[in-house]
Protein backbone atom coordinates (compact mmCIF):
# COMPACT_ATOMS: atom_id res chain seq x y z
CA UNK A 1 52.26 -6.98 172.08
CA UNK A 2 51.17 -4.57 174.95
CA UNK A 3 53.32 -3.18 177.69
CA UNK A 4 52.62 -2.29 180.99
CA UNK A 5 54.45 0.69 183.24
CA UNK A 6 54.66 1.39 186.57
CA UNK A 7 56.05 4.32 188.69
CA UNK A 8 57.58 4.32 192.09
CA UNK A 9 56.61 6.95 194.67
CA UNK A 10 57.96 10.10 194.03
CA UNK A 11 58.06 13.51 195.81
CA UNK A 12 60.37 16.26 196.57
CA UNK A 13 63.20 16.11 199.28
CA UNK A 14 60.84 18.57 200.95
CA UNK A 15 57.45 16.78 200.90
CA UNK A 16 59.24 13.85 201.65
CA UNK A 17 60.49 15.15 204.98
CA UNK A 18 57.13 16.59 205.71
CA UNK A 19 55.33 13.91 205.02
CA UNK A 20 57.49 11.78 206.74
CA UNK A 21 55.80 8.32 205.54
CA UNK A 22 56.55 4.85 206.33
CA UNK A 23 57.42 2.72 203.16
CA UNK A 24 56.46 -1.00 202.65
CA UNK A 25 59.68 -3.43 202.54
CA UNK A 26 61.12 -3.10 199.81
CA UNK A 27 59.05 0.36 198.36
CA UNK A 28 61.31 2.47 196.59
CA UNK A 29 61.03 6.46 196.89
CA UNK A 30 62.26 9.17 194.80
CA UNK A 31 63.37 12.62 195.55
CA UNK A 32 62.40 14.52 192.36
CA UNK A 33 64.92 17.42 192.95
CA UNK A 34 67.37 15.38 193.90
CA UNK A 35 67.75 12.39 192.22
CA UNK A 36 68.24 10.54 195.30
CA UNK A 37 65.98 7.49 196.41
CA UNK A 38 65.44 5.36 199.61
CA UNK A 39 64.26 1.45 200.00
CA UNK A 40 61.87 0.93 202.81
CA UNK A 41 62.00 -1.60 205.20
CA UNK A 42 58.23 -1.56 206.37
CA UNK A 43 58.99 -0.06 209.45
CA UNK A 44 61.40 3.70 209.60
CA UNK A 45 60.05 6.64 208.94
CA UNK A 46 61.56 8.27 205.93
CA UNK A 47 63.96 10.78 207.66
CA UNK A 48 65.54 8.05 209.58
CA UNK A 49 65.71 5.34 206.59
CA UNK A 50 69.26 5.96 204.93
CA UNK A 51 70.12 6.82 201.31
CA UNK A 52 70.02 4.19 198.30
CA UNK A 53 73.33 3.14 196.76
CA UNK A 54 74.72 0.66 193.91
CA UNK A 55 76.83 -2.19 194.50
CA UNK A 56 79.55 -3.29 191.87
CA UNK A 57 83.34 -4.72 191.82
CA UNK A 58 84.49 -2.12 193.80
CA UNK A 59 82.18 -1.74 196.77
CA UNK A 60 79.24 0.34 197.68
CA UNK A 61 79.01 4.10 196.14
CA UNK A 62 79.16 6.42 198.95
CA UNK A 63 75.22 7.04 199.79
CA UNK A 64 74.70 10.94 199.62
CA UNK A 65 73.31 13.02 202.72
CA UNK A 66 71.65 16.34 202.45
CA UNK A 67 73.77 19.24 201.48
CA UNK A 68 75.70 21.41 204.39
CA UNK A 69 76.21 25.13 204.56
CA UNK A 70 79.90 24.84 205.00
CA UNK A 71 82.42 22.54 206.06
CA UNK A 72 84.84 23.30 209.01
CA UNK A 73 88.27 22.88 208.58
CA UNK A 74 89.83 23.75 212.38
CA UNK A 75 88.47 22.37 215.73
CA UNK A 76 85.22 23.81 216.03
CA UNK A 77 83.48 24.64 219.50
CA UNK A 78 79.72 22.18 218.67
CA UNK A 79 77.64 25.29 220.24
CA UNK A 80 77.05 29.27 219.32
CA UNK A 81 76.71 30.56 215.78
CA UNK A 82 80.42 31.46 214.43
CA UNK A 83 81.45 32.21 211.43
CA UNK A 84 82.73 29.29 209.21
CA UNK A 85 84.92 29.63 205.97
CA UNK A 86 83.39 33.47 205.53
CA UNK A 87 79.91 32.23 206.12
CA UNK A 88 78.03 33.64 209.65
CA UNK A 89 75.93 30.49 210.26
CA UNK A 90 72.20 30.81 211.57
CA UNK A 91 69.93 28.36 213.52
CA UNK A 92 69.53 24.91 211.70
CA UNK A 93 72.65 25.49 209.97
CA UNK A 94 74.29 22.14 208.43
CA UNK A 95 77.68 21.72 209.19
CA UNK A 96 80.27 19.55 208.36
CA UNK A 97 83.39 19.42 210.89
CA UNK A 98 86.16 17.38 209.69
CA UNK A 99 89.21 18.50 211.92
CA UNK A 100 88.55 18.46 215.35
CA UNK A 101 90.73 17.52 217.69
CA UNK A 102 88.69 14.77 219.13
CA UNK A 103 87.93 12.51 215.80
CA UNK A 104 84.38 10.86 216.93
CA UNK A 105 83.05 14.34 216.89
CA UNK A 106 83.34 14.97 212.84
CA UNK A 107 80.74 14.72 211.24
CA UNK A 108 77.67 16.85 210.03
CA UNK A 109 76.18 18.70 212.55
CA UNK A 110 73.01 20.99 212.83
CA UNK A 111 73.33 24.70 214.58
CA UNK A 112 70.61 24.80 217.90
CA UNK A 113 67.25 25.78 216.52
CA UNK A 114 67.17 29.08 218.51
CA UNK A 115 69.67 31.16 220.12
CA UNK A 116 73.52 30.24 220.32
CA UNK A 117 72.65 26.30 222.25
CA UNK A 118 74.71 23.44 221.39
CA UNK A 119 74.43 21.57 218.20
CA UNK A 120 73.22 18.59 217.63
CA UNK A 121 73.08 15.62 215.35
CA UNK A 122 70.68 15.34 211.85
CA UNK A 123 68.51 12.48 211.67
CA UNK A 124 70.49 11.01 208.48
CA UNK A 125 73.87 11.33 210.91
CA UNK A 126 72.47 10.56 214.10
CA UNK A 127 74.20 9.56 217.21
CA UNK A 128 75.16 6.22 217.56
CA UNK A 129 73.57 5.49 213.90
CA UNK A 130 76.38 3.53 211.67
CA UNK A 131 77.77 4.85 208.92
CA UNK A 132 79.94 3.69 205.92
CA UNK A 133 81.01 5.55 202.76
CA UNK A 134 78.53 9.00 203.75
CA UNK A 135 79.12 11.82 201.04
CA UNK A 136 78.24 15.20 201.17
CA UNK A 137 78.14 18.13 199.29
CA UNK A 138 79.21 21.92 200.34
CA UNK A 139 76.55 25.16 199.59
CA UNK A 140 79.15 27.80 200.99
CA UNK A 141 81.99 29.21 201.74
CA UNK A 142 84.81 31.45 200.36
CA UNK A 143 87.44 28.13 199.73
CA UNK A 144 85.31 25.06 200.07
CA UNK A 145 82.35 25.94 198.19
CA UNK A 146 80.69 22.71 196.10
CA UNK A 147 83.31 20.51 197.39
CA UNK A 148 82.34 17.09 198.25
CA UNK A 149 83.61 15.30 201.29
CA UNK A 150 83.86 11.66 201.57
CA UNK A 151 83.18 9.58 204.88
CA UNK A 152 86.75 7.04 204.45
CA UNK A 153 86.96 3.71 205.60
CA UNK A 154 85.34 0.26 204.97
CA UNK A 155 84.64 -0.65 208.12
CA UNK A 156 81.11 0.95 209.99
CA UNK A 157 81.92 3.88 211.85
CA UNK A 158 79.24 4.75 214.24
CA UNK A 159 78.73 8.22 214.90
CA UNK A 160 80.41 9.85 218.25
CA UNK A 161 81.73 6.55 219.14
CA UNK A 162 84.23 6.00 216.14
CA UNK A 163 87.12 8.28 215.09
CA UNK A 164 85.66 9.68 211.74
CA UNK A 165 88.25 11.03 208.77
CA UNK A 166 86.66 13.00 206.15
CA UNK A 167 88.69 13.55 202.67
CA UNK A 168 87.73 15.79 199.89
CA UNK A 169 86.97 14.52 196.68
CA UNK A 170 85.40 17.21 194.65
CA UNK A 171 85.49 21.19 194.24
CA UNK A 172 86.82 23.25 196.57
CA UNK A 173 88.19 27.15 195.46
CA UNK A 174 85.73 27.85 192.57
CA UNK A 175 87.77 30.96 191.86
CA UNK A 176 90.30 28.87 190.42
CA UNK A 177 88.51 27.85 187.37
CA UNK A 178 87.68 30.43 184.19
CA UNK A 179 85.51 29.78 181.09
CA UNK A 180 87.68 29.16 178.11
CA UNK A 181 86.17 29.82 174.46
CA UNK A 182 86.85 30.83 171.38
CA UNK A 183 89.08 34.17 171.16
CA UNK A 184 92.87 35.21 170.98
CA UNK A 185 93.76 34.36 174.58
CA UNK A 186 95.82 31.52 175.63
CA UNK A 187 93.26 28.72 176.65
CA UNK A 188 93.99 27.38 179.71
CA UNK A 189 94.38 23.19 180.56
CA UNK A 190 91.25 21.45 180.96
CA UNK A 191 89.70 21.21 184.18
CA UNK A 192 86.91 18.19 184.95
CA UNK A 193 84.19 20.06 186.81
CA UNK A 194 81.88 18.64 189.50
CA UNK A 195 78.17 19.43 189.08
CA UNK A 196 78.12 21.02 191.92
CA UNK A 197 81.25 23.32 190.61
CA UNK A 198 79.17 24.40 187.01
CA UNK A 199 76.16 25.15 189.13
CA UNK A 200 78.16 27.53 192.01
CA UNK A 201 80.45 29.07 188.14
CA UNK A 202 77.01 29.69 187.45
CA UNK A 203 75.25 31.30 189.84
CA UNK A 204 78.59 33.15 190.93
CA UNK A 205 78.35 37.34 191.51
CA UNK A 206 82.04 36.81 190.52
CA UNK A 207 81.69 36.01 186.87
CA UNK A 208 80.72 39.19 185.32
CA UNK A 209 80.32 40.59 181.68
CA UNK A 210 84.06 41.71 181.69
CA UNK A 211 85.38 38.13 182.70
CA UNK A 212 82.97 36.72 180.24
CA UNK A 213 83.69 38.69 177.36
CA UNK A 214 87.29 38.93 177.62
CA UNK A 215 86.61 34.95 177.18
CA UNK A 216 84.82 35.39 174.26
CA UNK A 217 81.56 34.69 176.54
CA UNK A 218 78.50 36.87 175.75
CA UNK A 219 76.08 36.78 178.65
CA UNK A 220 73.27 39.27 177.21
């Protein structure tokens, strides 16, 4: 007996955004570096369609936006260029607030294209879009590096009209954890690591040959 295969569209989160195209009802997409996919609905365009998800016993999965630089964790002035959690942002900087004093303004947020303007919205958080059970990851940042944040609630939230809360989930402090292995030294407890958190151990400055070996670790 012969079997047939098919593929569904595929790009990367890049080309996708660039290409920007409209998918049937229905039409699945894939992000190739990502993992991530999107249904269409004959109609959006693919920045403003929203992230797939699974349904089970428990509820939706939180649907996964593009990474942000950093994550704020004071009231934040939504204009200029600061400096958040040791990171000086630049134009079309992502940025997820999650303690400002007015709630409806949490959020992700995007730096002003050019200069030191006020920031606006992403198309995957837009204003006045709905949202329920967002996720997002963090690139940067001294303490919050490859945390992930999680949009609480059941109920929609839509976006500068709703008080948001944001919780941690994942990650945070990646100086905390060490690489345990083989040697004489006391291994430490075992620590469940986020993607994320193995990707920003590994690409760390911080880990050098004299951490590594005095874990047993040879990095040559």
């Amino acid at each position: 007996m012969s079997y047939g295969q098919f593929q569904f569209r595929r790009d990367t989160a890049a080309n996708w955004a660039a290409n920007n195209p409209v998918l049937l009802s229905g039409e699945m997409g894939i992000e190739t570096d990502t993992s991530k996919f999107k249904i269409g609905d004959g109609a959006s365009a693919w920045t403003s369609l929203g992230y797939g998800g699974l349904q089970g016993p428990t509820g939706a999965t939180a649907g996964s936006n593009p990474a942000v630089q950093v994550v704020a964790t004071t009231n934040q002035s939504t204009t200029g260029l600061p400096t958040i959690d040791s990171v000086a942002l630049t134009n079309n900087a992502r940025v997820l607030l999650v303690a400002q004093s007015t709630a409806s303004q949490n959020g992700i947020w995007v730096t002003a294209s050019s200069g030191s303007g006020a920031w606006t919205r992403p198309t995957d958080f837009s204003s006045a879009s709905n949202q329920n059970g967002s996720a997002v990851d963090v690139e940067s940042g001294t303490v919050n590096i490859a945390s992930r944040w999680l949009l609480s609630g059941t109920s929609t939230i839509t976006v500068d009209v709703s008080p948001q809360t944001w919780v941690m989930v994942a990650g945070g402090e990646m100086n905390a954890y060490t690489l345990e292995g083989n040697n004489t030294n006391a291994v430490g407890a075992a620590r469940d690591l986020t993607i994320q958190q193995v990707q920003a151990m590994l690409n760390s400055t911080t880990i050098g040959l004299t951490v590594a070996a005095s874990k047993g670790y040879n990095l040559n």
